[in-house]
PDB file of N, CA and C in Angstrom:
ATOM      1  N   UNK A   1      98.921 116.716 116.873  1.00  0.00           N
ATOM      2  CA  UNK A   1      97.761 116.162 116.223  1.00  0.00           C
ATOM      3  C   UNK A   1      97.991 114.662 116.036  1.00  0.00           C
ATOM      4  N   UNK A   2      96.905 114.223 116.280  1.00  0.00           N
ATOM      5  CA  UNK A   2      96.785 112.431 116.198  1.00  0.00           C
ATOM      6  C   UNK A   2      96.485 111.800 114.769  1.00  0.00           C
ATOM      7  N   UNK A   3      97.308 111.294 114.479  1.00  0.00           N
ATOM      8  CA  UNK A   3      97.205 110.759 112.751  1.00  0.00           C
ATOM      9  C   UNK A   3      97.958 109.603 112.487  1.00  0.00           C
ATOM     10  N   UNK A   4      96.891 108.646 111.852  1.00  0.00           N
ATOM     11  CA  UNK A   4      97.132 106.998 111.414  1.00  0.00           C
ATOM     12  C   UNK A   4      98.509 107.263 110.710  1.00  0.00           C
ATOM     13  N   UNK A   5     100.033 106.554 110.563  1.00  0.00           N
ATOM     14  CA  UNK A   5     100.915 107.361 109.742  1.00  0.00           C
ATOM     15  C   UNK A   5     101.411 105.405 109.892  1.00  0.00           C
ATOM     16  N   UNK A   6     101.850 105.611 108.398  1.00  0.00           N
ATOM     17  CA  UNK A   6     102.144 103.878 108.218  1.00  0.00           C
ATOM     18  C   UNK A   6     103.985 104.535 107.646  1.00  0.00           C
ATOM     19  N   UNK A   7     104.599 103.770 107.758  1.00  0.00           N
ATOM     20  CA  UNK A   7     106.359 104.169 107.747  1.00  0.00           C
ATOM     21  C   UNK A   7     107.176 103.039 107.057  1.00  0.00           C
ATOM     22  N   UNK A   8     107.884 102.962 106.208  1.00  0.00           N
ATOM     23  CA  UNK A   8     108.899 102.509 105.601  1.00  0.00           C
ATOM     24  C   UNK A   8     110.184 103.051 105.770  1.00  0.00           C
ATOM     25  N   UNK A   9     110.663 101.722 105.971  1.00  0.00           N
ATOM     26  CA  UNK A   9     112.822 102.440 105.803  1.00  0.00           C
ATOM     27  C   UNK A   9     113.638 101.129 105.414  1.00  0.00           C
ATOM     28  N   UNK A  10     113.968 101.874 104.332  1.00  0.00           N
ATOM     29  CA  UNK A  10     114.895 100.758 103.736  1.00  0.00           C
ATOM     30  C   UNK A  10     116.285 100.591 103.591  1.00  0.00           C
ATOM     31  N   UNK A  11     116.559 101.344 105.125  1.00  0.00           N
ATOM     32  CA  UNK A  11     117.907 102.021 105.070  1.00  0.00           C
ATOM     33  C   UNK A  11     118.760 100.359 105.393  1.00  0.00           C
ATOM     34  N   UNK A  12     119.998 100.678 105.369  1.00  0.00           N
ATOM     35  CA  UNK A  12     121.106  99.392 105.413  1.00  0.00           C
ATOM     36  C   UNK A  12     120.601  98.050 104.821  1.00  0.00           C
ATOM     37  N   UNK A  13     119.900  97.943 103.904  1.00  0.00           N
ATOM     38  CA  UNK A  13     119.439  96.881 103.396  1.00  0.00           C
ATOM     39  C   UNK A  13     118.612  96.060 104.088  1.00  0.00           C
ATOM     40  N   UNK A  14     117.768  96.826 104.713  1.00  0.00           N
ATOM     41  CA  UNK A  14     116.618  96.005 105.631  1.00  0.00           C
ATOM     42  C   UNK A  14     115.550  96.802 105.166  1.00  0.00           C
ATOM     43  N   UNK A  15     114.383  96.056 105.238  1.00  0.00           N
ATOM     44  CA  UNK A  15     113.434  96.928 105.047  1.00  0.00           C
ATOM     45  C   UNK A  15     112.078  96.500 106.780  1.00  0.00           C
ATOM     46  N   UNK A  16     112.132  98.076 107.034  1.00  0.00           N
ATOM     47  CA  UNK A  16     110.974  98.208 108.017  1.00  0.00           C
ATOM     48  C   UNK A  16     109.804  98.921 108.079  1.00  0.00           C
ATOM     49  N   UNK A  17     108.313  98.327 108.218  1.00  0.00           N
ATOM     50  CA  UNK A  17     107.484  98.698 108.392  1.00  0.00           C
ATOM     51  C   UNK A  17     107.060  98.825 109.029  1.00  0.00           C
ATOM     52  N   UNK A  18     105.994 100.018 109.732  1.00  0.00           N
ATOM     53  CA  UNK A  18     105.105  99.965 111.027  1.00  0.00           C
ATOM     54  C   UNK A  18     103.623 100.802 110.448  1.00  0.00           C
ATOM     55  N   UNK A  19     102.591 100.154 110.771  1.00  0.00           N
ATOM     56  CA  UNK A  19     101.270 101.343 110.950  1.00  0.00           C
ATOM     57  C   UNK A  19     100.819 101.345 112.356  1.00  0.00           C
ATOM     58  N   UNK A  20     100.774 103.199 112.788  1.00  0.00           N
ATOM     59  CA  UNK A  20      99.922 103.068 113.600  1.00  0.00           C
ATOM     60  C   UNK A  20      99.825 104.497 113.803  1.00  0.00           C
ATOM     61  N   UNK A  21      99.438 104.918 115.013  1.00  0.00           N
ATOM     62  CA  UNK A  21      99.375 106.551 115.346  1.00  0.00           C
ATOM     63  C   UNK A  21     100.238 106.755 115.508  1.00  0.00           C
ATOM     64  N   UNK A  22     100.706 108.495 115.582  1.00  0.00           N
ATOM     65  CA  UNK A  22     101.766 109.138 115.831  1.00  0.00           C
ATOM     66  C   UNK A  22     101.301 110.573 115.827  1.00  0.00           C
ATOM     67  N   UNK A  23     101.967 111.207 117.026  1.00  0.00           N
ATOM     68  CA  UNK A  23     101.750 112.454 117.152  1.00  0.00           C
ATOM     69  C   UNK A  23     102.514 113.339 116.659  1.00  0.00           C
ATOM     70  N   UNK A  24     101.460 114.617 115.573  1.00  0.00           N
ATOM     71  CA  UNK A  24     102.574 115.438 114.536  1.00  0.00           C
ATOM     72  C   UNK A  24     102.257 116.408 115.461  1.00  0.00           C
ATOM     73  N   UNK A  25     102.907 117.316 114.424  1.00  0.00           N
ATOM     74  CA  UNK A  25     103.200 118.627 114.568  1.00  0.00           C
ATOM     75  C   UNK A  25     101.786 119.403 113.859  1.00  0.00           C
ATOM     76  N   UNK A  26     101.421 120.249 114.391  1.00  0.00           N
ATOM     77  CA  UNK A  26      99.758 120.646 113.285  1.00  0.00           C
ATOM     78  C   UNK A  26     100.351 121.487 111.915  1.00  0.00           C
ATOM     79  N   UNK A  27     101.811 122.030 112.041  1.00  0.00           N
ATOM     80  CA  UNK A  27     102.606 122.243 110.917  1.00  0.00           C
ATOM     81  C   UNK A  27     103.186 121.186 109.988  1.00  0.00           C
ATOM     82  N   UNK A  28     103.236 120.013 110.224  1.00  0.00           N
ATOM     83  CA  UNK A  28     103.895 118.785 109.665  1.00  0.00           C
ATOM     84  C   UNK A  28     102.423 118.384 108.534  1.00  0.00           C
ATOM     85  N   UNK A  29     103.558 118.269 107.465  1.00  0.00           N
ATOM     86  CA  UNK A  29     102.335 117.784 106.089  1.00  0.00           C
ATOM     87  C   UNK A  29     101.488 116.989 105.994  1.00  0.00           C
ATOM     88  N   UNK A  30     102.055 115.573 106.909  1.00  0.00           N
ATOM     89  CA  UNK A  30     101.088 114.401 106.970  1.00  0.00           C
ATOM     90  C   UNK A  30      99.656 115.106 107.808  1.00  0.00           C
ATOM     91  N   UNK A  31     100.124 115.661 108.860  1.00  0.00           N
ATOM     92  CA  UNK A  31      99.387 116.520 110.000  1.00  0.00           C
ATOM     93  C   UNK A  31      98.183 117.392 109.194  1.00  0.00           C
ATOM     94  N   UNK A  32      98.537 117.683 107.798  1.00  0.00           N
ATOM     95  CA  UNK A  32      97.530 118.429 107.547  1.00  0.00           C
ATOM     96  C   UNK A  32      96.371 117.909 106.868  1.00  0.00           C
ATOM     97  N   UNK A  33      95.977 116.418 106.614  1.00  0.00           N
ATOM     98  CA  UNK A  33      95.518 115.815 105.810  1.00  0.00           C
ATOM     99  C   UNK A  33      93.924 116.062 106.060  1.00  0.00           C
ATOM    100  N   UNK A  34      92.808 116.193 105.278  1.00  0.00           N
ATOM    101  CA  UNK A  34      91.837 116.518 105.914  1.00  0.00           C
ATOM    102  C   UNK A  34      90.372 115.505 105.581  1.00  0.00           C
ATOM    103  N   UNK A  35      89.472 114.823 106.023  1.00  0.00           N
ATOM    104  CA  UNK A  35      88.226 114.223 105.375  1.00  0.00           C
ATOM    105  C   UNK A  35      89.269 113.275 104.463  1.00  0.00           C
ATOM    106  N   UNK A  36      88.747 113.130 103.610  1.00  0.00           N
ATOM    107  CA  UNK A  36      89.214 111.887 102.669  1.00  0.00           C
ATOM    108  C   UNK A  36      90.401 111.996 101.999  1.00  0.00           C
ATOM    109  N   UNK A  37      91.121 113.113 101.950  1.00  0.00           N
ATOM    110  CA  UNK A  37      92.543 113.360 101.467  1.00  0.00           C
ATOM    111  C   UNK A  37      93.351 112.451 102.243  1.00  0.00           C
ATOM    112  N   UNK A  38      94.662 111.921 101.491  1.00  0.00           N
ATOM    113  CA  UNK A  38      95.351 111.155 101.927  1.00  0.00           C
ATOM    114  C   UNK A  38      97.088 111.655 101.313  1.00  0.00           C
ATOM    115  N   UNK A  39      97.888 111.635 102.264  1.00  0.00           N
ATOM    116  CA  UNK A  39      99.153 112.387 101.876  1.00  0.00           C
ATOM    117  C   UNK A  39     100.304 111.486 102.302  1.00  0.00           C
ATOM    118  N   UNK A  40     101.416 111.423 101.077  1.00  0.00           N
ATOM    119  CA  UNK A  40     102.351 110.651 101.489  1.00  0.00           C
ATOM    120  C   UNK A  40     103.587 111.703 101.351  1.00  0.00           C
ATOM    121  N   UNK A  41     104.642 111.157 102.077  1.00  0.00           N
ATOM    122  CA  UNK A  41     105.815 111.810 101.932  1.00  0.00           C
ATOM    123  C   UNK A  41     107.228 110.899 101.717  1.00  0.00           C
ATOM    124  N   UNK A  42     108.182 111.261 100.603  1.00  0.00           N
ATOM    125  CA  UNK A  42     109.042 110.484 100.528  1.00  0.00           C
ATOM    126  C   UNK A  42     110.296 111.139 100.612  1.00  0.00           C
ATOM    127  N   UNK A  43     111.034 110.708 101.212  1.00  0.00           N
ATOM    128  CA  UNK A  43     112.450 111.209 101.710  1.00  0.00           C
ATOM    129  C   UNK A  43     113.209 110.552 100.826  1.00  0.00           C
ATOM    130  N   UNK A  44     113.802 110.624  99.602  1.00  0.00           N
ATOM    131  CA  UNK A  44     114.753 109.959  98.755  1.00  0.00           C
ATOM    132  C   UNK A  44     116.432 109.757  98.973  1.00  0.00           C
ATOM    133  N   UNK A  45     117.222 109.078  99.023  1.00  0.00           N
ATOM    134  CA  UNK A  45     118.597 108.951  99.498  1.00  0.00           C
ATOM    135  C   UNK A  45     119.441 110.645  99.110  1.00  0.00           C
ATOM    136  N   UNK A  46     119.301 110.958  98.458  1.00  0.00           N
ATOM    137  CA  UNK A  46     119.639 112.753  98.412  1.00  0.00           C
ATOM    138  C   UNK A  46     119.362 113.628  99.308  1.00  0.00           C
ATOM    139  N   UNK A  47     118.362 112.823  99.831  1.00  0.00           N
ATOM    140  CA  UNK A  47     117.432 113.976 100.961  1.00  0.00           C
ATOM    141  C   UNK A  47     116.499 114.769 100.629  1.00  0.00           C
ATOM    142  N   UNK A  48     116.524 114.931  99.022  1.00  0.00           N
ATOM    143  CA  UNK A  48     114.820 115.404  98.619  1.00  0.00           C
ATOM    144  C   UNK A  48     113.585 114.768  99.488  1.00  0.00           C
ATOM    145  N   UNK A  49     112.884 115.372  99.443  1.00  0.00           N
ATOM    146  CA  UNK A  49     111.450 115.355 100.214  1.00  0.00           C
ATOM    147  C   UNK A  49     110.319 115.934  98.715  1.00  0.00           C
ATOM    148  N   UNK A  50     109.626 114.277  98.802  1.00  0.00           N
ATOM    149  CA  UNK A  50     108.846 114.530  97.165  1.00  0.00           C
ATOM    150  C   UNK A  50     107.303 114.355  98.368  1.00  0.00           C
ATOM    151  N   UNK A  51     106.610 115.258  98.363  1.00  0.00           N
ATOM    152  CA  UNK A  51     104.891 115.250  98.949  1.00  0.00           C
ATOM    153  C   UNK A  51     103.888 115.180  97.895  1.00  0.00           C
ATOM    154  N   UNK A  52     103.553 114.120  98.670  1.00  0.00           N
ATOM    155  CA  UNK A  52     102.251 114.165  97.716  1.00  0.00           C
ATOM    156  C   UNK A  52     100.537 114.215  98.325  1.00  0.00           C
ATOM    157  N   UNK A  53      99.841 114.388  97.276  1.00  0.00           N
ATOM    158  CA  UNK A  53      98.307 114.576  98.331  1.00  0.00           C
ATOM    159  C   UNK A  53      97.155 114.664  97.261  1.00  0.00           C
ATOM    160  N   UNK A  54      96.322 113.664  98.096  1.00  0.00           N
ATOM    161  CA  UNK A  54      95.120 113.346  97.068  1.00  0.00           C
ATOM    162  C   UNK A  54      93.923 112.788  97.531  1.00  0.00           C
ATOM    163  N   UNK A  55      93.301 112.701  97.135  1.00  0.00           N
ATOM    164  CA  UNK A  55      91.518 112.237  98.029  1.00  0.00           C
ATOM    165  C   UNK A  55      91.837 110.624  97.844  1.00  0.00           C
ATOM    166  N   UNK A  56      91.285 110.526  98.826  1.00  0.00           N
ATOM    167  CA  UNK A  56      90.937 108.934  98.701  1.00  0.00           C
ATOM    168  C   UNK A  56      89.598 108.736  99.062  1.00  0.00           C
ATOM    169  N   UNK A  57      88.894 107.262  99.412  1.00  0.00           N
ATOM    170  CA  UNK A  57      87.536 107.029  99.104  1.00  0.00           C
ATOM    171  C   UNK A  57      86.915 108.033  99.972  1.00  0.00           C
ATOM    172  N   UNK A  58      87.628 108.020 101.301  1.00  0.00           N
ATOM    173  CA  UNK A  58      86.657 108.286 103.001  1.00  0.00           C
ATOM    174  C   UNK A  58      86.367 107.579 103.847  1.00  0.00           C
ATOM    175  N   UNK A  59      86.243 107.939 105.012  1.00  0.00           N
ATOM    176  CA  UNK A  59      85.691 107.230 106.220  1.00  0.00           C
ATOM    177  C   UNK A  59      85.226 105.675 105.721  1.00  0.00           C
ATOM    178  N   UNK A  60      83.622 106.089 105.406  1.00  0.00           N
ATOM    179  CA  UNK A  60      82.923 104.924 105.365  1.00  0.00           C
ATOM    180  C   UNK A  60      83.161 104.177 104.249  1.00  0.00           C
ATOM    181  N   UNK A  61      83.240 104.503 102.944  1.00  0.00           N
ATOM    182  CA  UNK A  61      83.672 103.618 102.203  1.00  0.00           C
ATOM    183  C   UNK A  61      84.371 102.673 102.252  1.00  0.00           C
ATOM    184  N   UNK A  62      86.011 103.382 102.994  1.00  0.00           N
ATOM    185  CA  UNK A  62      87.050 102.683 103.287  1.00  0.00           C
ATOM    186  C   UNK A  62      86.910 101.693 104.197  1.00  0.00           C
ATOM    187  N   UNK A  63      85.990 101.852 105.347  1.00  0.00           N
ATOM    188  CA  UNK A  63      85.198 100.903 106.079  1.00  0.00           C
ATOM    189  C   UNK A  63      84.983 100.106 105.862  1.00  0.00           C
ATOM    190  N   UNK A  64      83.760 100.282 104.972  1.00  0.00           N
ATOM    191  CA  UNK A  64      82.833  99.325 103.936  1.00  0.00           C
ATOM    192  C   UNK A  64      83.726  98.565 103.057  1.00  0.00           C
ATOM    193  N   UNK A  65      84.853  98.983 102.695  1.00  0.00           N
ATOM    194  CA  UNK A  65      85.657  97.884 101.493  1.00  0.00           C
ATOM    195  C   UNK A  65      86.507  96.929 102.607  1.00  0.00           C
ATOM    196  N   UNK A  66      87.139  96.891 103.464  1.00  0.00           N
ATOM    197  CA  UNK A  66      87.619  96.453 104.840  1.00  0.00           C
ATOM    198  C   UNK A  66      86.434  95.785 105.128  1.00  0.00           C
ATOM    199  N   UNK A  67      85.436  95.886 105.329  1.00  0.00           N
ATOM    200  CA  UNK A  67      84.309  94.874 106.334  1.00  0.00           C
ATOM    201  C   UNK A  67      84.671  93.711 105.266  1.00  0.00           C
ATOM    202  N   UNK A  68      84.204  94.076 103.867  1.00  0.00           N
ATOM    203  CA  UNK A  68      83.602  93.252 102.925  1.00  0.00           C
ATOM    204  C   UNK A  68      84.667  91.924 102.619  1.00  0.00           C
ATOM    205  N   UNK A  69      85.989  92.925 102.890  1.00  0.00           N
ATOM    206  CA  UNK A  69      87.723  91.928 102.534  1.00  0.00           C
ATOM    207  C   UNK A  69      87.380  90.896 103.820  1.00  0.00           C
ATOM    208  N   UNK A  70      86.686  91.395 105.143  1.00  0.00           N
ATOM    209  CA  UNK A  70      87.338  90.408 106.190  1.00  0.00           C
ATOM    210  C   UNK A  70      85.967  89.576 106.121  1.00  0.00           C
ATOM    211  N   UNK A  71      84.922  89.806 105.858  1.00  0.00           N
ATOM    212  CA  UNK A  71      83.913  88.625 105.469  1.00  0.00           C
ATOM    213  C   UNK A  71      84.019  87.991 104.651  1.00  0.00           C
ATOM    214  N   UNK A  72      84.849  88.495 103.462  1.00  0.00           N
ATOM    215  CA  UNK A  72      85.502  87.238 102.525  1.00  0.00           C
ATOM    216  C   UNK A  72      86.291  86.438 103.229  1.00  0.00           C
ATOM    217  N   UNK A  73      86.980  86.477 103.892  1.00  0.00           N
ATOM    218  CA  UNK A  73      88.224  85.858 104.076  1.00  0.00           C
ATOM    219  C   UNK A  73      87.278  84.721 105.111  1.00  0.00           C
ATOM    220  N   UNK A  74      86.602  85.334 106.141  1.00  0.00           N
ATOM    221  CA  UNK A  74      86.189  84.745 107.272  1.00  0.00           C
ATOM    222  C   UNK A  74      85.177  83.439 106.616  1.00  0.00           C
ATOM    223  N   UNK A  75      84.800  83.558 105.396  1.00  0.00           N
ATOM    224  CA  UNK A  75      84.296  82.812 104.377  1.00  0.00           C
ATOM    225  C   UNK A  75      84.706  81.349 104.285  1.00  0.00           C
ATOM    226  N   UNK A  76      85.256  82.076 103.718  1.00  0.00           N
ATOM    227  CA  UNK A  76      87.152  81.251 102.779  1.00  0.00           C
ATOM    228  C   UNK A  76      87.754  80.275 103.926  1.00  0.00           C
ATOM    229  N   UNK A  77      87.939  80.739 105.166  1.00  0.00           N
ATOM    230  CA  UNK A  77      88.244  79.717 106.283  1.00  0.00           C
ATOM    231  C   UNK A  77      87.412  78.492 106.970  1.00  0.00           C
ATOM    232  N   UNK A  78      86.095  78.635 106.539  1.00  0.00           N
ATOM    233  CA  UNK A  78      84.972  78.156 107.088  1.00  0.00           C
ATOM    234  C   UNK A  78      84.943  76.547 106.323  1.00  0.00           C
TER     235      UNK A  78
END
């Protein structure tokens, strides 16, 4: 399954980020996220695995707040 998945690692005293797609597993938690739910997962130095999961705005909203940030900005440069 195809899913936006943004990643942190802060292993050896670096810290790395990436967003983009990644192909899960349709068993994998992020994998199950559905409509406006949004799910994170944290792997803690123990190796616990803390999940979490919760609605967020949606599609278009989230859209709509993104258009509105980059017409500000595109503003602001002018």
């Amino acid at each position: 399954m195809l899913k936006l998945v943004a990643t942190l690692d802060t292993r050896a005293g670096h810290v790395r980020a990436r967003v983009g797609p990644a192909v899960l597993p349709r068993t994998d938690f992020l994998a199950g996220a559905r409509f406006e739910q949004n799910r994170c997962e944290i792997i803690l130095e123990s190796g616990e695995v803390v999940q979490l999961s919760g609605r967020g705005a949606g599609r278009w909203p989230t859209a709509t707040a993104v258009m509105g940030d980059v017409w500000s900005v595109a503003r602001e440069t002018n």
